[in-house]
C-alpha atoms as a PDB file:
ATOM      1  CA  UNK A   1       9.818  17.764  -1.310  1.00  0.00           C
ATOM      2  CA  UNK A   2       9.203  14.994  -3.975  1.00  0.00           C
ATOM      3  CA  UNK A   3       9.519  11.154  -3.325  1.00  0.00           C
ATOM      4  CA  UNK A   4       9.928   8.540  -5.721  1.00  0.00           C
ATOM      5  CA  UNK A   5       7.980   5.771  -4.764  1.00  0.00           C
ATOM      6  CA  UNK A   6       7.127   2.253  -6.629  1.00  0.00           C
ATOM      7  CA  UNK A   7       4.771  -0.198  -6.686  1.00  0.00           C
ATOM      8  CA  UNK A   8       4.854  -3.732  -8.028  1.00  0.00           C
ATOM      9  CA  UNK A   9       2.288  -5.408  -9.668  1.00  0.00           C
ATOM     10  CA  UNK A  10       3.033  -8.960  -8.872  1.00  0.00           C
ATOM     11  CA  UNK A  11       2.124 -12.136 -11.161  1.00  0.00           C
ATOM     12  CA  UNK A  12       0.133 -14.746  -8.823  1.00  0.00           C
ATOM     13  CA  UNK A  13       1.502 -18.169  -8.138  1.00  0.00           C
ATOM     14  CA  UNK A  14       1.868 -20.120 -11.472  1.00  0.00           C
ATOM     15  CA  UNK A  15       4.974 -22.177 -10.554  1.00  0.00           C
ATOM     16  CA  UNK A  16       6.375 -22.190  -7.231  1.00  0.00           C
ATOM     17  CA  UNK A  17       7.873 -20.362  -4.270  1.00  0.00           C
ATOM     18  CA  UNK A  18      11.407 -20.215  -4.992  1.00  0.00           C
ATOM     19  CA  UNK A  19      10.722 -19.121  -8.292  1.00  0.00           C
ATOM     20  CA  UNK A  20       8.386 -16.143  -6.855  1.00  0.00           C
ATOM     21  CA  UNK A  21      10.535 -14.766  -4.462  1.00  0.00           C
ATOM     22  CA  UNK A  22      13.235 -14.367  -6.946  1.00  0.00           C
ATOM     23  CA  UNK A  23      10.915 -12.410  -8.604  1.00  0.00           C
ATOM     24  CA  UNK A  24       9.937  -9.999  -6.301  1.00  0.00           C
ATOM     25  CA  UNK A  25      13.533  -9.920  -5.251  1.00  0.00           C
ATOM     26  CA  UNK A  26      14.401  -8.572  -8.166  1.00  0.00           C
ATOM     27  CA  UNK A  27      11.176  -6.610  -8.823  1.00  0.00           C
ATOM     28  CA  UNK A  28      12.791  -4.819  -5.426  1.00  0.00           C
ATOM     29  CA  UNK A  29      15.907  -4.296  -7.191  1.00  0.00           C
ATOM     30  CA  UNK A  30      14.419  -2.560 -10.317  1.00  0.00           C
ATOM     31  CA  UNK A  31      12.669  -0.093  -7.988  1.00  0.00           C
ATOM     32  CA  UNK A  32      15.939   0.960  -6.523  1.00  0.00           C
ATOM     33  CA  UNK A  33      17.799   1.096  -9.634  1.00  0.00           C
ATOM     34  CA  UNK A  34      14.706   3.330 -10.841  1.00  0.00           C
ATOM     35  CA  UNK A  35      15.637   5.830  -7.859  1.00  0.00           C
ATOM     36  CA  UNK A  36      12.575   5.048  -6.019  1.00  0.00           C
ATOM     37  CA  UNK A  37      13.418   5.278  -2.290  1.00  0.00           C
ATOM     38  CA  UNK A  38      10.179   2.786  -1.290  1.00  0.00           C
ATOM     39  CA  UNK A  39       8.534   0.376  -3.445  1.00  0.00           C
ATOM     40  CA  UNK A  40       5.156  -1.372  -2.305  1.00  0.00           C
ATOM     41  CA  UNK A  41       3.564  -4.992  -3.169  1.00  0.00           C
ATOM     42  CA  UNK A  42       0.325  -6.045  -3.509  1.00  0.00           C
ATOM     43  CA  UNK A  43      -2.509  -7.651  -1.800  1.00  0.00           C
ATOM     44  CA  UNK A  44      -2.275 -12.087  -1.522  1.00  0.00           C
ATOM     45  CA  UNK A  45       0.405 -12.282  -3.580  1.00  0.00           C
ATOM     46  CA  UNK A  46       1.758 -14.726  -1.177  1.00  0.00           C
ATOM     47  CA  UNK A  47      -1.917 -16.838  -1.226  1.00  0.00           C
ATOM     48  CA  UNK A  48      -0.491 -19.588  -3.230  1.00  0.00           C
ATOM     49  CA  UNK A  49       2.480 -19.923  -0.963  1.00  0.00           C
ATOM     50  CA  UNK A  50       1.381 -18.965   2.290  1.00  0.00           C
ATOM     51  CA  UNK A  51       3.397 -21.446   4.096  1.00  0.00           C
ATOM     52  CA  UNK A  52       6.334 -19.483   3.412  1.00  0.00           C
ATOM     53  CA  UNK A  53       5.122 -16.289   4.801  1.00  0.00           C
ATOM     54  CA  UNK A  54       7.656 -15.341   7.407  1.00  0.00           C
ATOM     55  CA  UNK A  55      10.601 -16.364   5.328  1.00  0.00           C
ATOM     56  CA  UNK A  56       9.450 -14.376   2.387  1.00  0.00           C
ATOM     57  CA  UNK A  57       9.841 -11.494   5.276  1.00  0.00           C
ATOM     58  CA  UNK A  58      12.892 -12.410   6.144  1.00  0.00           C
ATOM     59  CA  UNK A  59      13.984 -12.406   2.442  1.00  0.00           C
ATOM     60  CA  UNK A  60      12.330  -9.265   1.474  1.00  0.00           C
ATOM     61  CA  UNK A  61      14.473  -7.048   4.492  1.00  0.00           C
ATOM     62  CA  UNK A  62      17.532  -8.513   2.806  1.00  0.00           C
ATOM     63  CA  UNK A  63      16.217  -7.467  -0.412  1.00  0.00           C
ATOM     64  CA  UNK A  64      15.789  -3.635   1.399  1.00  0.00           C
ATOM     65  CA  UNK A  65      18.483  -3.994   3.123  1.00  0.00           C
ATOM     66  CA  UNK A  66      20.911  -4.992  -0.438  1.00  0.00           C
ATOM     67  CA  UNK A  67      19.093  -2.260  -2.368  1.00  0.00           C
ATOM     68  CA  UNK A  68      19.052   0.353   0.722  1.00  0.00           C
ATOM     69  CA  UNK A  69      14.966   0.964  -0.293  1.00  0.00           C
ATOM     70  CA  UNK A  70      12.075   0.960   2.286  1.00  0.00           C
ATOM     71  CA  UNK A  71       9.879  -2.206   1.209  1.00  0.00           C
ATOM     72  CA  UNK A  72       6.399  -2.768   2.224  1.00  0.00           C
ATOM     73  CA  UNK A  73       5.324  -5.929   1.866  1.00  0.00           C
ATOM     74  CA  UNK A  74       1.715  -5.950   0.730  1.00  0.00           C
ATOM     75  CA  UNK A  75      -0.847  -7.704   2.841  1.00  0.00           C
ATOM     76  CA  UNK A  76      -0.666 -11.509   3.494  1.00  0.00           C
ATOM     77  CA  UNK A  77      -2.081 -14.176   5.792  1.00  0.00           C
ATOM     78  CA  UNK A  78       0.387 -13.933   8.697  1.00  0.00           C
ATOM     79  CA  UNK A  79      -0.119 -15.957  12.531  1.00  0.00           C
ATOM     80  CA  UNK A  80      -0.317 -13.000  15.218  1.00  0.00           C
ATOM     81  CA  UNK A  81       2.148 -14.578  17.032  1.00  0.00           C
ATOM     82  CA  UNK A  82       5.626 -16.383  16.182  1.00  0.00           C
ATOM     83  CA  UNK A  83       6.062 -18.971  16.917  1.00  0.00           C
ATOM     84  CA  UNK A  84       2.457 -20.624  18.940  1.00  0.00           C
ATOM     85  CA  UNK A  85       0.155 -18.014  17.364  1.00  0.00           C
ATOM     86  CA  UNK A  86      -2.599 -19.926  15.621  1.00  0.00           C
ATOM     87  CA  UNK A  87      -4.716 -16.856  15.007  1.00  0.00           C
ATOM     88  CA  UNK A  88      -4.572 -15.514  11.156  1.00  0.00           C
ATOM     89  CA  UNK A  89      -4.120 -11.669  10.462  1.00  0.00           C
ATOM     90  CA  UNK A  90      -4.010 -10.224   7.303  1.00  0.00           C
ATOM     91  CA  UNK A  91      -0.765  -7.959   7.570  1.00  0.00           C
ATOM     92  CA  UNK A  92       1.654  -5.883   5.897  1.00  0.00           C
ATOM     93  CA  UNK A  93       5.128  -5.215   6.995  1.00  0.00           C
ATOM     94  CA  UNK A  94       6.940  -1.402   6.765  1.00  0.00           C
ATOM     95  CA  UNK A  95      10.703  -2.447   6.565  1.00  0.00           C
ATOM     96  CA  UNK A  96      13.644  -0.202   6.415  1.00  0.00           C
ATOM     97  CA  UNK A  97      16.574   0.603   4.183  1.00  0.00           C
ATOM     98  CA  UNK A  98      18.773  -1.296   6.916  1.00  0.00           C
ATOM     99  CA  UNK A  99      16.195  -4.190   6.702  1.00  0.00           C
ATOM    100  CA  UNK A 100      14.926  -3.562   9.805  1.00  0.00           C
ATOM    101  CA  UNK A 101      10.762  -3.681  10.688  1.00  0.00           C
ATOM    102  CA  UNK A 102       9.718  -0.418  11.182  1.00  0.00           C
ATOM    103  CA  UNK A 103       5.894  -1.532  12.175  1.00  0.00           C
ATOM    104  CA  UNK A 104       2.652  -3.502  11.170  1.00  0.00           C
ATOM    105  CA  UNK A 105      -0.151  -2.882  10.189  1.00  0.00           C
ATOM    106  CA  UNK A 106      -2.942  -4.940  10.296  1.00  0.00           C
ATOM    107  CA  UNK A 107      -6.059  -4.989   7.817  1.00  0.00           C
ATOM    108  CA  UNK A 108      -9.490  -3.794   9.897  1.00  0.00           C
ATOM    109  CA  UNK A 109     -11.894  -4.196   7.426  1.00  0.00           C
ATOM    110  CA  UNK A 110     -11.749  -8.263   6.392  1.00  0.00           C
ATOM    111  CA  UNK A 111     -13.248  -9.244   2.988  1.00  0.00           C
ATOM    112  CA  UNK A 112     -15.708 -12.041   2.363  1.00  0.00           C
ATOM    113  CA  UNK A 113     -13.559 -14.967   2.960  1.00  0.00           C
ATOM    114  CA  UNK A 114     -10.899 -13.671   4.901  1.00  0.00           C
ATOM    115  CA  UNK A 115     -13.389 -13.085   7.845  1.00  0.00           C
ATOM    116  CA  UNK A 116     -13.610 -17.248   7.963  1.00  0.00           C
ATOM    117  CA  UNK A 117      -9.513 -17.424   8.377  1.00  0.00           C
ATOM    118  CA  UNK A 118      -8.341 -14.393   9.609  1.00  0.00           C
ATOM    119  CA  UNK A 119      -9.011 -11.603  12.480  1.00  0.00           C
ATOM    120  CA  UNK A 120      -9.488  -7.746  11.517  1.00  0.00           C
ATOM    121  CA  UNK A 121      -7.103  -5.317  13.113  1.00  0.00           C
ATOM    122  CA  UNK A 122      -7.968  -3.197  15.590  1.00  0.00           C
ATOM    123  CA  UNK A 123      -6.615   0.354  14.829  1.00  0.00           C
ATOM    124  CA  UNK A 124      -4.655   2.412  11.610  1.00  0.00           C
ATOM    125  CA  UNK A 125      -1.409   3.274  12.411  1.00  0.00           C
ATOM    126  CA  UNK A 126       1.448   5.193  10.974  1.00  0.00           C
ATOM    127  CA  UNK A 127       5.349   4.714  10.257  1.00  0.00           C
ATOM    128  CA  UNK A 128       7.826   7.114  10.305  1.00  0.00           C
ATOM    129  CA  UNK A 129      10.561   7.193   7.772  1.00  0.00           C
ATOM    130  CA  UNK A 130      12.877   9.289   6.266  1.00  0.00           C
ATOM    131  CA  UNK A 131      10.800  10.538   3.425  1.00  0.00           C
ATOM    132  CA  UNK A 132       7.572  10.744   5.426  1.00  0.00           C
ATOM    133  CA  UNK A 133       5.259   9.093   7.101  1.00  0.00           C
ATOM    134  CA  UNK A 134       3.462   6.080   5.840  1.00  0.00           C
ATOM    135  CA  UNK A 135      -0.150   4.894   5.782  1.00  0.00           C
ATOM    136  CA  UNK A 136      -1.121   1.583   4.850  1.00  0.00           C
ATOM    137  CA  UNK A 137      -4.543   0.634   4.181  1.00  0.00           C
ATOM    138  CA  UNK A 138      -5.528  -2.828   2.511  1.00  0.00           C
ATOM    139  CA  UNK A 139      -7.826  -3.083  -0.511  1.00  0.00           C
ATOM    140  CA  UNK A 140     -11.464  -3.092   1.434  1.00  0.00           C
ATOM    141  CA  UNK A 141     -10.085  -0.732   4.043  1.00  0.00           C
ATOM    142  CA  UNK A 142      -9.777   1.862   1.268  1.00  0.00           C
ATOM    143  CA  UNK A 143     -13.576   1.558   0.425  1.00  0.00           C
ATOM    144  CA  UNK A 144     -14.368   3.011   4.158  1.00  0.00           C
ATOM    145  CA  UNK A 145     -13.856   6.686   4.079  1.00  0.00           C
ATOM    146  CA  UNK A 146     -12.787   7.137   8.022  1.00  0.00           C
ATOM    147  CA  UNK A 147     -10.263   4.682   7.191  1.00  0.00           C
ATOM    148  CA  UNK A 148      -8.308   7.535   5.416  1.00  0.00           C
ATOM    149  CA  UNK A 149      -9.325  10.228   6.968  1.00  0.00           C
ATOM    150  CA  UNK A 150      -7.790   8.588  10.124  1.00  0.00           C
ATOM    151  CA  UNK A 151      -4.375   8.248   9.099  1.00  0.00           C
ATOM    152  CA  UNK A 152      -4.345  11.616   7.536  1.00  0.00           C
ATOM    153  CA  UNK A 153      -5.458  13.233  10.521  1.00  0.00           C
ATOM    154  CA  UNK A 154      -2.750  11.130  12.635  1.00  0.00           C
ATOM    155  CA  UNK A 155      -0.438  12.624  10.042  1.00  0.00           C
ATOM    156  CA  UNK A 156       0.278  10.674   6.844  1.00  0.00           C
ATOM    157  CA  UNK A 157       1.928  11.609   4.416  1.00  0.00           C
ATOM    158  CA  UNK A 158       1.586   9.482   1.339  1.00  0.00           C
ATOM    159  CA  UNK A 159      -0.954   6.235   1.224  1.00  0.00           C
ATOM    160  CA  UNK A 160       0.057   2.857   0.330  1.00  0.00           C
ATOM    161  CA  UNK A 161      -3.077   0.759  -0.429  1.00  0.00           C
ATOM    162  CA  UNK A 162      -1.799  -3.135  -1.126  1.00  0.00           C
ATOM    163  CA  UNK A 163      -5.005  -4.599  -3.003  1.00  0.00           C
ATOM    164  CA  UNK A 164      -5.898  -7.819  -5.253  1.00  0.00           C
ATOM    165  CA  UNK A 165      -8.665  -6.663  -7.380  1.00  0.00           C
ATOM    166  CA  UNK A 166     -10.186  -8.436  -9.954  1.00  0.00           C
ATOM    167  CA  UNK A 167     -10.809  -6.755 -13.474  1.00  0.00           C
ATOM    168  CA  UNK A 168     -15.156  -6.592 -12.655  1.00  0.00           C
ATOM    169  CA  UNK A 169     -14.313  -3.659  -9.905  1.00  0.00           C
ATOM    170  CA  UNK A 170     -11.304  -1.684 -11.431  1.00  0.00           C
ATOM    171  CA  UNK A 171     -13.569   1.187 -12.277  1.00  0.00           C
ATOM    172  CA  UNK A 172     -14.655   1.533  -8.955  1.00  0.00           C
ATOM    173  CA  UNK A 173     -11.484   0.731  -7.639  1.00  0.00           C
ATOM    174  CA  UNK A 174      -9.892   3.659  -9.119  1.00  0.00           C
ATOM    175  CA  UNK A 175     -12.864   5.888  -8.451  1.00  0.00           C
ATOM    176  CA  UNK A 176     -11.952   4.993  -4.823  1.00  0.00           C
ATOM    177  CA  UNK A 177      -8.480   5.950  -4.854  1.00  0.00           C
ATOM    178  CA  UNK A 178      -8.748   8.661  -6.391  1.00  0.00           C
ATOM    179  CA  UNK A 179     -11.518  10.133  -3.979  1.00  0.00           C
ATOM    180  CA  UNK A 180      -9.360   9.142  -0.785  1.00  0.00           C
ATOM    181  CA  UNK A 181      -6.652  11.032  -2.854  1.00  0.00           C
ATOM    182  CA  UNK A 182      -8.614  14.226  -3.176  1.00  0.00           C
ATOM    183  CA  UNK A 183     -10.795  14.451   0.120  1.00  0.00           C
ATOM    184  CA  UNK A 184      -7.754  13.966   2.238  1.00  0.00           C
ATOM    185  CA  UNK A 185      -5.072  15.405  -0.361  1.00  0.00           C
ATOM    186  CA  UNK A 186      -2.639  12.673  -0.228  1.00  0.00           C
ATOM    187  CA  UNK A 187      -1.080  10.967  -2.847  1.00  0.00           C
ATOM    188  CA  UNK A 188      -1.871   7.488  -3.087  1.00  0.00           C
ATOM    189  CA  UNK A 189       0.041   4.357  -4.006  1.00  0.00           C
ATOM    190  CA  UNK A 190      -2.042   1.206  -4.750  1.00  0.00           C
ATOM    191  CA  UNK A 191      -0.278  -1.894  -6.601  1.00  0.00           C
ATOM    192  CA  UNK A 192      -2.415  -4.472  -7.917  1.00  0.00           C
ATOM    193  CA  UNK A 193      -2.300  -8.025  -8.747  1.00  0.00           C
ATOM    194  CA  UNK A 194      -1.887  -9.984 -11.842  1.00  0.00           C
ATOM    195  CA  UNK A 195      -3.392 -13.000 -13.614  1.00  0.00           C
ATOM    196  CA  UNK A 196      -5.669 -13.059 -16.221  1.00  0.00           C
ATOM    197  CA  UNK A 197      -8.166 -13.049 -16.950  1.00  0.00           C
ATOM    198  CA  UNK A 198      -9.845 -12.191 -13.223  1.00  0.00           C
ATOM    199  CA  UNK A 199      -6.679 -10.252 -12.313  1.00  0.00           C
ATOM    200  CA  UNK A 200      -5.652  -7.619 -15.248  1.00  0.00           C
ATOM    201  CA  UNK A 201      -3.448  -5.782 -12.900  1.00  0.00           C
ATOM    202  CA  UNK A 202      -3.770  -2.329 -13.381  1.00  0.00           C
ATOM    203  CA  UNK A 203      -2.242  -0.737 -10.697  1.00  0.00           C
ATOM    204  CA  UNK A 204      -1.478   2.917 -10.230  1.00  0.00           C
ATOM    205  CA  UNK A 205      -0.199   6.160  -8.168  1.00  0.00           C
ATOM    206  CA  UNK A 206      -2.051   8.818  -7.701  1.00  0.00           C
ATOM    207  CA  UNK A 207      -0.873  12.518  -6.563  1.00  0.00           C
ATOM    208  CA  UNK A 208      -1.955  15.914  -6.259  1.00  0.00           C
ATOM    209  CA  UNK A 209      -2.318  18.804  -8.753  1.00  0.00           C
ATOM    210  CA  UNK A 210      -3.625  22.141  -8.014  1.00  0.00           C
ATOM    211  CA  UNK A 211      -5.591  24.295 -10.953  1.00  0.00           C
ATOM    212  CA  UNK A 212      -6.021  27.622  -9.000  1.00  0.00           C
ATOM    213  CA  UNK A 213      -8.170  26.862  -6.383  1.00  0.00           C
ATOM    214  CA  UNK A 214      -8.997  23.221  -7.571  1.00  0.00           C
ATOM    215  CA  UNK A 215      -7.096  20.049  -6.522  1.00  0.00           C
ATOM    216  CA  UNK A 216      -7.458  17.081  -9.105  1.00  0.00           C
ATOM    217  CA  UNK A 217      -6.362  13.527  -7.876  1.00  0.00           C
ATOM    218  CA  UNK A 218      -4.426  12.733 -11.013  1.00  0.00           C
ATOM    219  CA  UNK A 219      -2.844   9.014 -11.755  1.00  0.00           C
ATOM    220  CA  UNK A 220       0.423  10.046 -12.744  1.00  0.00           C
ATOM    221  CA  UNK A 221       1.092   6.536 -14.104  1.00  0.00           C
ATOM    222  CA  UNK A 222      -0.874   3.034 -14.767  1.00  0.00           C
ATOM    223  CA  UNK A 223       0.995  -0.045 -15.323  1.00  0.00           C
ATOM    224  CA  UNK A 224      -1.759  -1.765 -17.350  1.00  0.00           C
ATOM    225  CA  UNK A 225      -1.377  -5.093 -17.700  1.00  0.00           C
ATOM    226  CA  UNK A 226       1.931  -7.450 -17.204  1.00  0.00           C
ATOM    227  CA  UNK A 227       4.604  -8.120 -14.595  1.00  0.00           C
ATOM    228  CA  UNK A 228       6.273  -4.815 -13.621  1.00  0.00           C
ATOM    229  CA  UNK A 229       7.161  -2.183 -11.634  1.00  0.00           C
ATOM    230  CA  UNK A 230       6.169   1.280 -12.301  1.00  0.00           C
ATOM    231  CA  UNK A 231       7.613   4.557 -10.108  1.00  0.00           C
ATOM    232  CA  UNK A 232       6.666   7.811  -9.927  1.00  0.00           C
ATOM    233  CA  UNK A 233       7.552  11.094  -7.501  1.00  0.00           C
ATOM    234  CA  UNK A 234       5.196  12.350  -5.824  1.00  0.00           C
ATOM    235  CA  UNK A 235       4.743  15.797  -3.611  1.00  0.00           C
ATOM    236  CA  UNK A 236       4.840  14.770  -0.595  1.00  0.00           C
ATOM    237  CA  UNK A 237       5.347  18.797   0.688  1.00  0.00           C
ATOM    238  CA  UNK A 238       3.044  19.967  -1.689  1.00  0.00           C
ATOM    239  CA  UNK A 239       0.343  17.519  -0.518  1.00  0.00           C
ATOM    240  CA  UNK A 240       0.922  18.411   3.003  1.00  0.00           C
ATOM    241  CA  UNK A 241      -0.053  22.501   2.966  1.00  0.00           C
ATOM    242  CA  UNK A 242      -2.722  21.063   0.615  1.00  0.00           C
ATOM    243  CA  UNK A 243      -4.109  19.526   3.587  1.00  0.00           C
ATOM    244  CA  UNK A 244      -3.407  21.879   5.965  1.00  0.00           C
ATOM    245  CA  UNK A 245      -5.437  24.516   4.583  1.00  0.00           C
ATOM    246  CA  UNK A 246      -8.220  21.869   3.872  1.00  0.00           C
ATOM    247  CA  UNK A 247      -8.491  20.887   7.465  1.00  0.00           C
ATOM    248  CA  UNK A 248      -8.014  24.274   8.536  1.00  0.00           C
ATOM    249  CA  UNK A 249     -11.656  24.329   7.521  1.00  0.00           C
ATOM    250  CA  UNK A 250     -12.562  20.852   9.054  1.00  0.00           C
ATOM    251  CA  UNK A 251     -15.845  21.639  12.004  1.00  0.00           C
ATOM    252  CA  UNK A 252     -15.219  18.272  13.841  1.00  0.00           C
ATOM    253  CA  UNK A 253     -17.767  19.889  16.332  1.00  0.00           C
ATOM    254  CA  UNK A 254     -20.369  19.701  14.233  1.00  0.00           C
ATOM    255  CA  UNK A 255     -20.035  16.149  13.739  1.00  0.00           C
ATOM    256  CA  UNK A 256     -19.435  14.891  16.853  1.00  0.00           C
ATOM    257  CA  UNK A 257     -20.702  17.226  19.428  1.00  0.00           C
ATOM    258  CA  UNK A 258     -18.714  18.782  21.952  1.00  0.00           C
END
């Protein structure tokens, strides 16, 4: 069974919120004209307007909801709590085709300055929907191999990893992705940011492709540079047995004692 998914790689905050949200509004509605049944934003694409957080939510489920496509929202500064929470989380939102939340998840592994603002998650979680079930890990949280190899074992099928990475660590950005890809043989969704020239974009899916007895993470499409959304299907079956039989072989024993 193949998926079409899509991810969006966002232009930061060069005039203001209104104007943004139209964008990604209608960056939502490209996916879903595309055919892609879930479509994925970045990483702080909502830094510049933070303030307007919970009704870019609220906007982005009517978005799903018009377009009848599973959006996830890409990980922003949220409160814990609405409406007294004071404490920061860095979060992404799973919502339906109905525009309904389907869960949360929160990012574990904070970055730099989001560790003086914000307070990690505590655990990976997965969604179910009606292509699969969904992993979401958030930029640094893909650089932790466990990270991955948690949700897959909890039983992922497909990765979305919302990131904002600047053009100095695309190389081993990508090297990253496409490891998680192959050592837990799940495709792999990552959208990137845009503004240059710290933020080239870049962004790309990754999936599966056997040669005999070999498995290559391959990026079945880069958007390069620009505004855009870019969509791809992906294996989600395929990838699946794939990791069956490769954790058939898994000695967990051995690496935690009995």
């Amino acid at each position: 069974m193949s998926v079409r998914v899509a991810a969006v790689q966002f232009g930061l905050g060069e005039h203001d919120y209104r104007e943004a949200i139209e964008r990604a509004e209608g960056l939502v509605k490209a996916a879903a004209v595309q055919g892609a049944k879930m479509v994925c934003f970045p990483e702080h694409w909502l830094l510049e307007y933070r303030e307007h957080g919970h009704l870019a939510i609220e906007q982005l489920s009517k978005a799903a909801r018009d377009s009848r496509i599973i959006v996830i929202t890409g990980a922003n500064y949220m409160p814990n709590a609405i409406p007294t929470s004071s404490e920061l989380r860095v979060r992404c939102l799973v919502i339906d085709e109905d525009g309904r939340r389907l869960g949360q998840q929160d990012k574990v592994h904070l970055y730099q300055s989001e560790r003086k603002v914000a307070a990690p998650g505590a655990q990976f979680d997965v969604f179910q929907s009606a292509y699969g079930k969904i992993g979401i890990l958030m930029c640094y949280d893909c650089m932790f191999p466990e990270a991955a190899r948690t949700l897959a074992l909890k039983g992922a099928d497909m990765l979305f990893v919302p990131s904002r990475i600047a053009y100095a660590a695309l190389d081993p950005w990508v090297l990253y992705l496409r490891t998680r890809a192959m050592e837990n043989r799940i495709p792999i969704i990552a959208p990137n940011v845009f503004r240059p020239p710290r933020y080239v974009g870049g962004t790309i899916i990754v999936d599966l492709i056997p040669r005999g007895d070999v498995v290559l993470p391959k990026i079945v499409v880069s958007a390069g540079s620009g505004e855009k959304v870019i969509v791809a299907d992906v294996d989600v079956e395929r990838a699946r047995e794939l990791r069956r039989e490769r954790f058939l072989d898994r000695h967990p024993t051995a690496y935690f004692g009995h």
